[in-house]
Protein backbone atom coordinates (compact mmCIF):
# COMPACT_ATOMS: atom_id res chain seq x y z
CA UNK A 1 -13.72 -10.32 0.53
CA UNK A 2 -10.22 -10.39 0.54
CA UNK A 3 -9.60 -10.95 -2.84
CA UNK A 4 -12.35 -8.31 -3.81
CA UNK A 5 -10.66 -5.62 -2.27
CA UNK A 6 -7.26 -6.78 -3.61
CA UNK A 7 -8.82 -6.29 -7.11
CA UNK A 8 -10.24 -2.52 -6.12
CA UNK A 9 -6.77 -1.83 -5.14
CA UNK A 10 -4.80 -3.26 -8.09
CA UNK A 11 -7.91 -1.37 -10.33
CA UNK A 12 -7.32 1.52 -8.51
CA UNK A 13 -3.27 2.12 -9.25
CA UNK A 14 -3.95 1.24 -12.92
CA UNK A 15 -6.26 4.15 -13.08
CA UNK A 16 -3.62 6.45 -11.49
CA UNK A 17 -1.10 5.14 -14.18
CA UNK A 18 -4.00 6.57 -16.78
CA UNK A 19 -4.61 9.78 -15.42
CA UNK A 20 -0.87 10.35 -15.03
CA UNK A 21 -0.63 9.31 -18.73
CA UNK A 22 -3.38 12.07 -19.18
CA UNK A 23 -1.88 14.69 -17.09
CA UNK A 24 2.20 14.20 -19.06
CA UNK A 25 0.60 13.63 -22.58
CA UNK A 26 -2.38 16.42 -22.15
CA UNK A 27 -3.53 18.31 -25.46
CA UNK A 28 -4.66 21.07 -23.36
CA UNK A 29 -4.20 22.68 -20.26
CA UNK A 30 -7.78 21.63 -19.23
CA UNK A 31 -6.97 17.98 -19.65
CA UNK A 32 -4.35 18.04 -17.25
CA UNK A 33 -5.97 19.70 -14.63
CA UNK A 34 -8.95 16.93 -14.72
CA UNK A 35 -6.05 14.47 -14.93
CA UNK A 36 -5.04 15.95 -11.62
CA UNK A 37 -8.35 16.36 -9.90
CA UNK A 38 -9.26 12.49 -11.13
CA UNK A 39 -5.48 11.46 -9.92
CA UNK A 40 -5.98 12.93 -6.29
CA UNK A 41 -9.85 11.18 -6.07
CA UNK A 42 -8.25 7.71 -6.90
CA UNK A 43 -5.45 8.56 -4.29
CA UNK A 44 -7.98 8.93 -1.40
CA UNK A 45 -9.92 5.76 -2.81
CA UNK A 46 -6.53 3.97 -3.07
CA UNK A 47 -6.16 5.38 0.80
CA UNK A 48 -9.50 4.44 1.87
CA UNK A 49 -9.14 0.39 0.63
CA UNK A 50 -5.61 0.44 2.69
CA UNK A 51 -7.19 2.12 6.01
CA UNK A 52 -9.69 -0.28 5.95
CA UNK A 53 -7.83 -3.65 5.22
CA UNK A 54 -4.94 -2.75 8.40
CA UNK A 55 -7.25 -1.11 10.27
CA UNK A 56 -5.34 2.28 10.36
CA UNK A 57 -8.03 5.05 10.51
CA UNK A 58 -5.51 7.65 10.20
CA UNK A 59 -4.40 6.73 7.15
CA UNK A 60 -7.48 8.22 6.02
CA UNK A 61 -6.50 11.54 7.68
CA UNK A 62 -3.71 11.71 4.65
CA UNK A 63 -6.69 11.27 2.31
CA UNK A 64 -8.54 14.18 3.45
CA UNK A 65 -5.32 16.19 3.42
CA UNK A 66 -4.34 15.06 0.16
CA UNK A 67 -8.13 15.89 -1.47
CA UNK A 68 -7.98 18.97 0.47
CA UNK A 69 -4.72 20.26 -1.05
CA UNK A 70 -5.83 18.84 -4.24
CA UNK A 71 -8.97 20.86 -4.52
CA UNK A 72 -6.74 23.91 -3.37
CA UNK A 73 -4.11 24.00 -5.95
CA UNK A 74 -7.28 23.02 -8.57
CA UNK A 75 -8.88 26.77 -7.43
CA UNK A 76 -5.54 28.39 -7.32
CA UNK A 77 -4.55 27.07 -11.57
CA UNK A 78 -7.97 28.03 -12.81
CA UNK A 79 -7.57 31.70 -11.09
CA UNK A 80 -3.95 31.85 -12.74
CA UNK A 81 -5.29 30.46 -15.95
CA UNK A 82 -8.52 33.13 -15.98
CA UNK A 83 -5.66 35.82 -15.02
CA UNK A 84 -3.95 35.41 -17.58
CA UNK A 85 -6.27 34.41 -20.14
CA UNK A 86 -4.74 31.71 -21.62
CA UNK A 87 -6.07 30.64 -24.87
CA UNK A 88 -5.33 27.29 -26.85
């Protein structure tokens, strides 16, 4: 089981490394901000695999932070982006 969630883990930052990628290299405005909302999902999974394998349940605390502010600054782009009416 060890080894399994080892693998999640490693899978896990390699996605990050991708949606990074996606969020710096972005055609559109649009593709970054999914870059950023997919980037802070795989953060919390990266947090929940690390909570459970020490045994720190409050790590998962700074995943439901992180999500939260995530989700936050998501809301507060599109309403600056529909504002502003920014067309590519």
């Amino acid at each position: 089981m060890n080894l399994l969630t080892n693998i999640f883990l490693y899978a896990l930052i390699a996605m990050c490394f991708m949606c990074f990628y996606r969020v710096v290299r972005g055609p559109t405005i649009a593709d970054r901000l999914v870059g950023i909302d997919i980037l802070g999902i795989l953060v919390v999974g990266i947090t929940a695999i690390i909570a459970w394998k020490t045994g720190m349940s409050f790590i998962l605390d700074i995943g439901i932070a992180w999500i939260i502010l995530s989700f936050i600054g998501t809301l507060t782009l599109a309403k600056y982006l529909w504002r502003n009416k920014l067309n590519e």
